[in-house]
Protein backbone atom coordinates (compact mmCIF):
# COMPACT_ATOMS: atom_id res chain seq x y z
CA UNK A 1 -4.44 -13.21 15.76
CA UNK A 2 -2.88 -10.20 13.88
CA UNK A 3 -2.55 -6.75 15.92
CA UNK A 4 -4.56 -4.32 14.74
CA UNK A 5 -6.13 -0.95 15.73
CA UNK A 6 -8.87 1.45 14.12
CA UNK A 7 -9.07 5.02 15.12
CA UNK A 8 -12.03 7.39 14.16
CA UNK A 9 -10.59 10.75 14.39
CA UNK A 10 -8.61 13.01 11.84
CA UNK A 11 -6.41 15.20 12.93
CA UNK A 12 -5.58 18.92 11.72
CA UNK A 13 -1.73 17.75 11.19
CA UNK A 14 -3.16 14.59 8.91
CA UNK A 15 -5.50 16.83 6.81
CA UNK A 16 -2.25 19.65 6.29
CA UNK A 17 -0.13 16.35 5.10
CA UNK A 18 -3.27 15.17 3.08
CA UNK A 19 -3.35 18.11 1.00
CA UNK A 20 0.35 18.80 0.91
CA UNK A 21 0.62 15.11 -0.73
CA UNK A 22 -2.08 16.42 -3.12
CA UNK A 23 0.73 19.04 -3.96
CA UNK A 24 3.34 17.18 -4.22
CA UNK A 25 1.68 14.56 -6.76
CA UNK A 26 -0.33 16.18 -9.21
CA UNK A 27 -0.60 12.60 -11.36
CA UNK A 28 -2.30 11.06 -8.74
CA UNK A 29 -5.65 10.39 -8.60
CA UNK A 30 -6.95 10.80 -4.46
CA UNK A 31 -10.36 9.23 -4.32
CA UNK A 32 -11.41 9.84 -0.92
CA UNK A 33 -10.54 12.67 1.76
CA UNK A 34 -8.66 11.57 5.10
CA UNK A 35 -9.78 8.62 6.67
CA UNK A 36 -8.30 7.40 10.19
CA UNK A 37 -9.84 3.97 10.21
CA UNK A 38 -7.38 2.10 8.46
CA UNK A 39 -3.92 2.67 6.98
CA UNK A 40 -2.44 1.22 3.93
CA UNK A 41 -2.14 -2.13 5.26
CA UNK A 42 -5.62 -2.12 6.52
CA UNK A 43 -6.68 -1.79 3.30
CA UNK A 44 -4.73 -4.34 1.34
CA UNK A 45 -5.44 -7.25 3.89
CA UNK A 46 -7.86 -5.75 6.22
CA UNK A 47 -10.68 -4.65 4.15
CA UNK A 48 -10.26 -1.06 4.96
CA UNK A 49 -11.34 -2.11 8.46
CA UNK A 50 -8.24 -1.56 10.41
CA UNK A 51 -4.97 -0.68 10.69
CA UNK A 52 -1.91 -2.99 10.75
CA UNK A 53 1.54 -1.81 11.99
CA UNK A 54 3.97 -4.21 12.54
CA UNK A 55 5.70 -6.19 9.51
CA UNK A 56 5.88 -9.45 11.60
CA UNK A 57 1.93 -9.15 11.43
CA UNK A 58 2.43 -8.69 7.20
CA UNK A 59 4.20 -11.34 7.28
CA UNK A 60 1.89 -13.99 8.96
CA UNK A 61 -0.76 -13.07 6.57
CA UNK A 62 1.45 -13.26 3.76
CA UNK A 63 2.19 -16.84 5.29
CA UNK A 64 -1.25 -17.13 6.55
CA UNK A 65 -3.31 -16.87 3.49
CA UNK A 66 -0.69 -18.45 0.79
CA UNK A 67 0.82 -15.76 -0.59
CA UNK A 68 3.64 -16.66 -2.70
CA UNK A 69 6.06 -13.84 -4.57
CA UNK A 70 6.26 -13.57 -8.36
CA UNK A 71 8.55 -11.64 -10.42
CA UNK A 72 7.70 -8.05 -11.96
CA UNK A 73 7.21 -9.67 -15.39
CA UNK A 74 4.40 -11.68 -14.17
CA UNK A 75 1.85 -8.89 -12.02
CA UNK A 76 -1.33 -8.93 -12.66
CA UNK A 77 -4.52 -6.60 -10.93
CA UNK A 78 -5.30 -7.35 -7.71
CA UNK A 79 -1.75 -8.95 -6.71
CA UNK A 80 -0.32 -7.07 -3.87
CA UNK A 81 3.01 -5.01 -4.04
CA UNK A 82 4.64 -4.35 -0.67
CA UNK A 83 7.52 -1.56 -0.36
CA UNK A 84 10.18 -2.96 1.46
CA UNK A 85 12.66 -0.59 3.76
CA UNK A 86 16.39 -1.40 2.21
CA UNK A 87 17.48 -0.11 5.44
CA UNK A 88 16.28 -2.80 8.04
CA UNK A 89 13.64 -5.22 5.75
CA UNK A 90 10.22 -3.10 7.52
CA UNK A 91 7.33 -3.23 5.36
CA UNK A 92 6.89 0.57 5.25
CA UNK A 93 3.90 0.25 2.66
CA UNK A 94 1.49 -2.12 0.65
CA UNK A 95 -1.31 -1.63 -2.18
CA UNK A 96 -2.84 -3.35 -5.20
CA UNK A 97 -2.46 -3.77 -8.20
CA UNK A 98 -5.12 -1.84 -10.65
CA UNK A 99 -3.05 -2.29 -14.10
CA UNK A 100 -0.37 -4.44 -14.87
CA UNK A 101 3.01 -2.37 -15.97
CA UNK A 102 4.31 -2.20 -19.48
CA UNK A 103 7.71 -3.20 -20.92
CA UNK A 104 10.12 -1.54 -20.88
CA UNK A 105 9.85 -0.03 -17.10
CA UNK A 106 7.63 -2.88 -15.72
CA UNK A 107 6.07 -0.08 -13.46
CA UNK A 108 2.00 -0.82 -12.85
CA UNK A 109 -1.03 1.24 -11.05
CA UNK A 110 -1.35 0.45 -7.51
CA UNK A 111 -4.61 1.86 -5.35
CA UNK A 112 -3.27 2.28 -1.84
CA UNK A 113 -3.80 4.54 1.12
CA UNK A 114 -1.47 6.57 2.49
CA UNK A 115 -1.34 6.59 5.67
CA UNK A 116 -4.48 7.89 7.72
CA UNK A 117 -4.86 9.65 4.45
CA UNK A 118 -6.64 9.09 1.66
CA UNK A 119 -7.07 6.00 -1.05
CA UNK A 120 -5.26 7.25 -3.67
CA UNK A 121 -4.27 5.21 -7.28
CA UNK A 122 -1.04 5.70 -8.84
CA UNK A 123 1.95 4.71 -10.48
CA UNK A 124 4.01 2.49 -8.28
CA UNK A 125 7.14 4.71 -8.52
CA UNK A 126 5.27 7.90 -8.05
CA UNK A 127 4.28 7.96 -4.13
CA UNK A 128 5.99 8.76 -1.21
CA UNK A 129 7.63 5.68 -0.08
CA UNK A 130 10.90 3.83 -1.38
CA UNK A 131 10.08 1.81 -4.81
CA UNK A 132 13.87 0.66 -4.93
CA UNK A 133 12.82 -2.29 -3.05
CA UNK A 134 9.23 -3.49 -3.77
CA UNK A 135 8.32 -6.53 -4.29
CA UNK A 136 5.08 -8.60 -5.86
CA UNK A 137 2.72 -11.15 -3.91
CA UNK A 138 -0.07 -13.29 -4.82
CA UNK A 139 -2.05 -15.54 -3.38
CA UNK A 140 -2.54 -19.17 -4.76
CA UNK A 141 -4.93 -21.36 -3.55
């Protein structure tokens, strides 16, 4: 039982942050407009059917569903990368892999959403939330 919540409406304040993202990361590639149904989370273990808040939720599907953590070295498309808060250990984002990264930076293409925003792909370092700390699931069956 994971808490979840989907909301239908976009507000005028989520479409100004929408396109000042757009601004702010011209190498990104947005591939939908706003959409208020799901959030990041929602779409890396929802099925872009919900959104997921709370990091003790992430963490029960990460436990859940088998997901076990692998080192940079090893990512591969379609393992998960979760941005972890060095502050207090809060999952502030998630998304999945697209293309494995390349020695030497070991940085790789993630397709995420952000926020109530939109789906966008991008590098993993070039988004608004705190690479310092990510880290790389997978799940094994």
């Amino acid at each position: 039982n994971i808490p979840n919540h989907q909301s239908f409406e976009t507000s005028e304040w989520g479409q100004q942050q929408l396109t000042d993202l757009q601004r702010r990361y011209p190498k990104a590639c947005f591939r939908t407009g706003a959409i208020p149904i799901y959030n990041c989370h929602g779409l890396t273990f929802g099925g872009r059917r919900t959104t997921i808040w709370e990091t003790p939720a992430i963490h029960q599907i990460l436990r859940d569903d088998n997901y076990c953590k692998i080192q940079r070295e090893l990512i591969q498309p379609g393992d998960v990368i979760l941005y972890v808060s060095a502050d207090d250990g809060d999952i502030e984002h998630s998304g999945i892999i697209v293309e494995s990264p390349q020695r030497p930076l070991w940085v790789p293409k993630v397709w995420s959403k952000w926020g109530f925003g939109a789906e966008v792909v991008h590098w993993a370092n070039d988004c608004p939330y705190d690479f310092s700390q990510a880290c790389y699931y997978r799940i094994y069956s």
